[in-house]
C-alpha atoms as a PDB file:
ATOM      1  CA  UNK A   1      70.183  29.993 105.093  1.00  0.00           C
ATOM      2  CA  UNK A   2      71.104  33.776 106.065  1.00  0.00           C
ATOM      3  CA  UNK A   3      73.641  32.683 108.360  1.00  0.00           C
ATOM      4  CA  UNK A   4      75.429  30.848 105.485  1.00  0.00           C
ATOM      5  CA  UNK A   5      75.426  34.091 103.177  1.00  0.00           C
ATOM      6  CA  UNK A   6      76.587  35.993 106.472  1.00  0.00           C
ATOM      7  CA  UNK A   7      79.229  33.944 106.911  1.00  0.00           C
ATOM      8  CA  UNK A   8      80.714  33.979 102.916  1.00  0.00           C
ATOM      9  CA  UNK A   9      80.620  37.597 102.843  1.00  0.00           C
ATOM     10  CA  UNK A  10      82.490  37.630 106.065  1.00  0.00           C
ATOM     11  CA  UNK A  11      84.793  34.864 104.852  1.00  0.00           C
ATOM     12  CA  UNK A  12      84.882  37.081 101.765  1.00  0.00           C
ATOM     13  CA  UNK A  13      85.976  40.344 103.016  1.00  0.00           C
ATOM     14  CA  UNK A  14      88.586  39.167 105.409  1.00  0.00           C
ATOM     15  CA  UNK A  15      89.788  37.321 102.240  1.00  0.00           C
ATOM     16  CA  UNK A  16      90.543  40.520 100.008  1.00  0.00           C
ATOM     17  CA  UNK A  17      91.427  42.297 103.166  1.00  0.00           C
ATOM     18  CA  UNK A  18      94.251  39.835 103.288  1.00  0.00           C
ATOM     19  CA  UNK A  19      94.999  39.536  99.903  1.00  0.00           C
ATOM     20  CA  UNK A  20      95.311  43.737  99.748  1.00  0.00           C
ATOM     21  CA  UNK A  21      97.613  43.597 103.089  1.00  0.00           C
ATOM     22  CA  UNK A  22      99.669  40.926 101.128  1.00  0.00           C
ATOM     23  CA  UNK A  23      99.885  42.969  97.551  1.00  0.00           C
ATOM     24  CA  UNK A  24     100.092  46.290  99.577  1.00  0.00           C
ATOM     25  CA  UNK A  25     102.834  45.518 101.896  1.00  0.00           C
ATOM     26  CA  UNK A  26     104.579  42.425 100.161  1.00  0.00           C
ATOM     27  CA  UNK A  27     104.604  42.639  96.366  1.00  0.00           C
ATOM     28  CA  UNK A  28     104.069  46.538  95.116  1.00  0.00           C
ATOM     29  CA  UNK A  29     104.336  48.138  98.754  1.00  0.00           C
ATOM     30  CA  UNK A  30     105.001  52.158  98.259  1.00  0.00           C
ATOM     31  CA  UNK A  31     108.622  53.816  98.461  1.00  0.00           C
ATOM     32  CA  UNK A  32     108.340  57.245  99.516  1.00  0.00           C
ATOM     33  CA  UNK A  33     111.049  59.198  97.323  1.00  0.00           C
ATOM     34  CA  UNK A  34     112.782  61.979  98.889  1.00  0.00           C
ATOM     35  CA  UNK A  35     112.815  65.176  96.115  1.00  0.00           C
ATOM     36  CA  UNK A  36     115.422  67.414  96.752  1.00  0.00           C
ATOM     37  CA  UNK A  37     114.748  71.288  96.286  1.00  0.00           C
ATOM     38  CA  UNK A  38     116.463  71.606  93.079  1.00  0.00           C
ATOM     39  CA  UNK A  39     114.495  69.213  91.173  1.00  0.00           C
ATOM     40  CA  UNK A  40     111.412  71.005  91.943  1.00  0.00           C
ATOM     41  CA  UNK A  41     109.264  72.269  88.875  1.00  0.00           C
ATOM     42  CA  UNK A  42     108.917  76.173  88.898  1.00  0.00           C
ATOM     43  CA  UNK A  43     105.479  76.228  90.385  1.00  0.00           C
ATOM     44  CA  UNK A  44     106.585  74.173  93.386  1.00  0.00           C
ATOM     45  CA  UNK A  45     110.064  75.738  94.187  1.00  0.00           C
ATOM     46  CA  UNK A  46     107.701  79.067  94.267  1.00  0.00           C
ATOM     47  CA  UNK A  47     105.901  77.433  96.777  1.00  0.00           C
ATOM     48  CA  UNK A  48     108.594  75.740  98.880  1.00  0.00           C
ATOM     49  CA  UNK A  49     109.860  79.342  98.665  1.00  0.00           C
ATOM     50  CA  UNK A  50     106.099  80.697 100.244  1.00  0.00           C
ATOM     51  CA  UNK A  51     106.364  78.215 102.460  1.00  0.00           C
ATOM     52  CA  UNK A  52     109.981  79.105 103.536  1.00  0.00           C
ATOM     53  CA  UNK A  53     108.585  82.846 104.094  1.00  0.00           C
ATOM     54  CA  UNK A  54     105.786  81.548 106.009  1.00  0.00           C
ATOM     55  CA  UNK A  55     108.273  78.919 108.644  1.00  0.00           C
ATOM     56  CA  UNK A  56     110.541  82.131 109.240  1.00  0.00           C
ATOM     57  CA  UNK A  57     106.838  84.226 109.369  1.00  0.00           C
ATOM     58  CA  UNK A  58     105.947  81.958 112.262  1.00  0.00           C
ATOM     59  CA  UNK A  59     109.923  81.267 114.073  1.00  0.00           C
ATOM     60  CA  UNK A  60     111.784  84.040 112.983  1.00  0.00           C
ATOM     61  CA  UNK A  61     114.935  81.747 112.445  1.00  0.00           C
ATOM     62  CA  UNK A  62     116.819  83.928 109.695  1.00  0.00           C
ATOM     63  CA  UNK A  63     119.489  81.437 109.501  1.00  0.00           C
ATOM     64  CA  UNK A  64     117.133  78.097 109.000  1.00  0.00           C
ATOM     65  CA  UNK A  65     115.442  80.480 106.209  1.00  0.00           C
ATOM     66  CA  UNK A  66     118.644  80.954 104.616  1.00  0.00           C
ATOM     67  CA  UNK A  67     119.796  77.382 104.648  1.00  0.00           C
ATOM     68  CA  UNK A  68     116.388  76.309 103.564  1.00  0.00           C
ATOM     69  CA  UNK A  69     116.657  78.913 100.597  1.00  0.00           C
ATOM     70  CA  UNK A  70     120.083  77.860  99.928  1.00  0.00           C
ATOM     71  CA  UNK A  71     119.000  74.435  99.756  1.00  0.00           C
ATOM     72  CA  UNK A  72     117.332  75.489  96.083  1.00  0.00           C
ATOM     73  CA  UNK A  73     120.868  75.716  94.543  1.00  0.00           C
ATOM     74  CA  UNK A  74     119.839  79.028  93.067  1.00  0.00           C
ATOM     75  CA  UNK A  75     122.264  82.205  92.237  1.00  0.00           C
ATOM     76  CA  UNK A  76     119.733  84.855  92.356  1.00  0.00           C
ATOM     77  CA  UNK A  77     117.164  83.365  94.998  1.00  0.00           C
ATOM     78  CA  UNK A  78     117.027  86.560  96.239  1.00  0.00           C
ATOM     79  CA  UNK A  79     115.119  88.307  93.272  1.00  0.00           C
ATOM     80  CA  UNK A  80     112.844  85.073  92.888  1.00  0.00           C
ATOM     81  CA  UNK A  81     111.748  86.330  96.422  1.00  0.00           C
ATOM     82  CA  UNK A  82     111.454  89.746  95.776  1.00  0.00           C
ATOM     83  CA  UNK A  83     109.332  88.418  92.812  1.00  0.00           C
ATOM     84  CA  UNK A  84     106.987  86.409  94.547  1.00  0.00           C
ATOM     85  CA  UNK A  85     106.793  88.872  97.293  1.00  0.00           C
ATOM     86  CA  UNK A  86     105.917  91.611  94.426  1.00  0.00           C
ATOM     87  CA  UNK A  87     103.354  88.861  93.304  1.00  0.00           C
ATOM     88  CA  UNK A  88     101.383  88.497  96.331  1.00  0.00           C
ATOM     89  CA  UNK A  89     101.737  92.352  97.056  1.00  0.00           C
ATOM     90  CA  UNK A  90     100.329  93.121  93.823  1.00  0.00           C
ATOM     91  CA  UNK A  91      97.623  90.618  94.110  1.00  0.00           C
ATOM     92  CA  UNK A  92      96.954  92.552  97.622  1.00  0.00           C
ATOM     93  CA  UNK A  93      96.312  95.475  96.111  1.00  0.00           C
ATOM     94  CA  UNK A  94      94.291  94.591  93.552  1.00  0.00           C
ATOM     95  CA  UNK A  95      91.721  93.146  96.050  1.00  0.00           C
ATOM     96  CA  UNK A  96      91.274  96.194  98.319  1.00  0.00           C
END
């Protein structure tokens, strides 16, 4: 009698395993969209921006930074920086 239950659960799970593989992959699978940088909210251009600082932090590749920053389409990226830079200075010194 347990071997019977065994078996239906097993019989079962690999069922809805393949169903999900078969409504995962076949009939609503997942399209990763690519976002370029200028339709970023404010929030996240701020951070691609951080996270531009940080890559030439780490590489020192002034001309990758540049091209990544130019990417944001952006006439005065260069005072959003100095912002964000005044930002996370400010928040420095409000912590020591």
């Amino acid at each position: 009698m347990a071997q019977r239950w065994t078996r239906r659960i097993l019989l079962g799970l690999c069922l809805g395993l393949a169903l999900g593989l078969v409504v995962g992959w076949g009939i609503w699978p997942f399209w990763h969209k690519t976002t370029e940088p200028t339709a970023l909210p404010p929030n996240q251009k701020a951070t691609y921006i951080a996270l531009t600082a940080l890559a030439y932090g780490a590489d020192g590749d002034l001309a990758r930074a540049r091209s990544r920053l130019d990417a944001l389409q952006d006439a005065d990226v260069g005072a959003r920086v100095a912002e964000l830079a005044g930002e996370v200075n400010g928040d420095r010194k409000s912590a020591v």
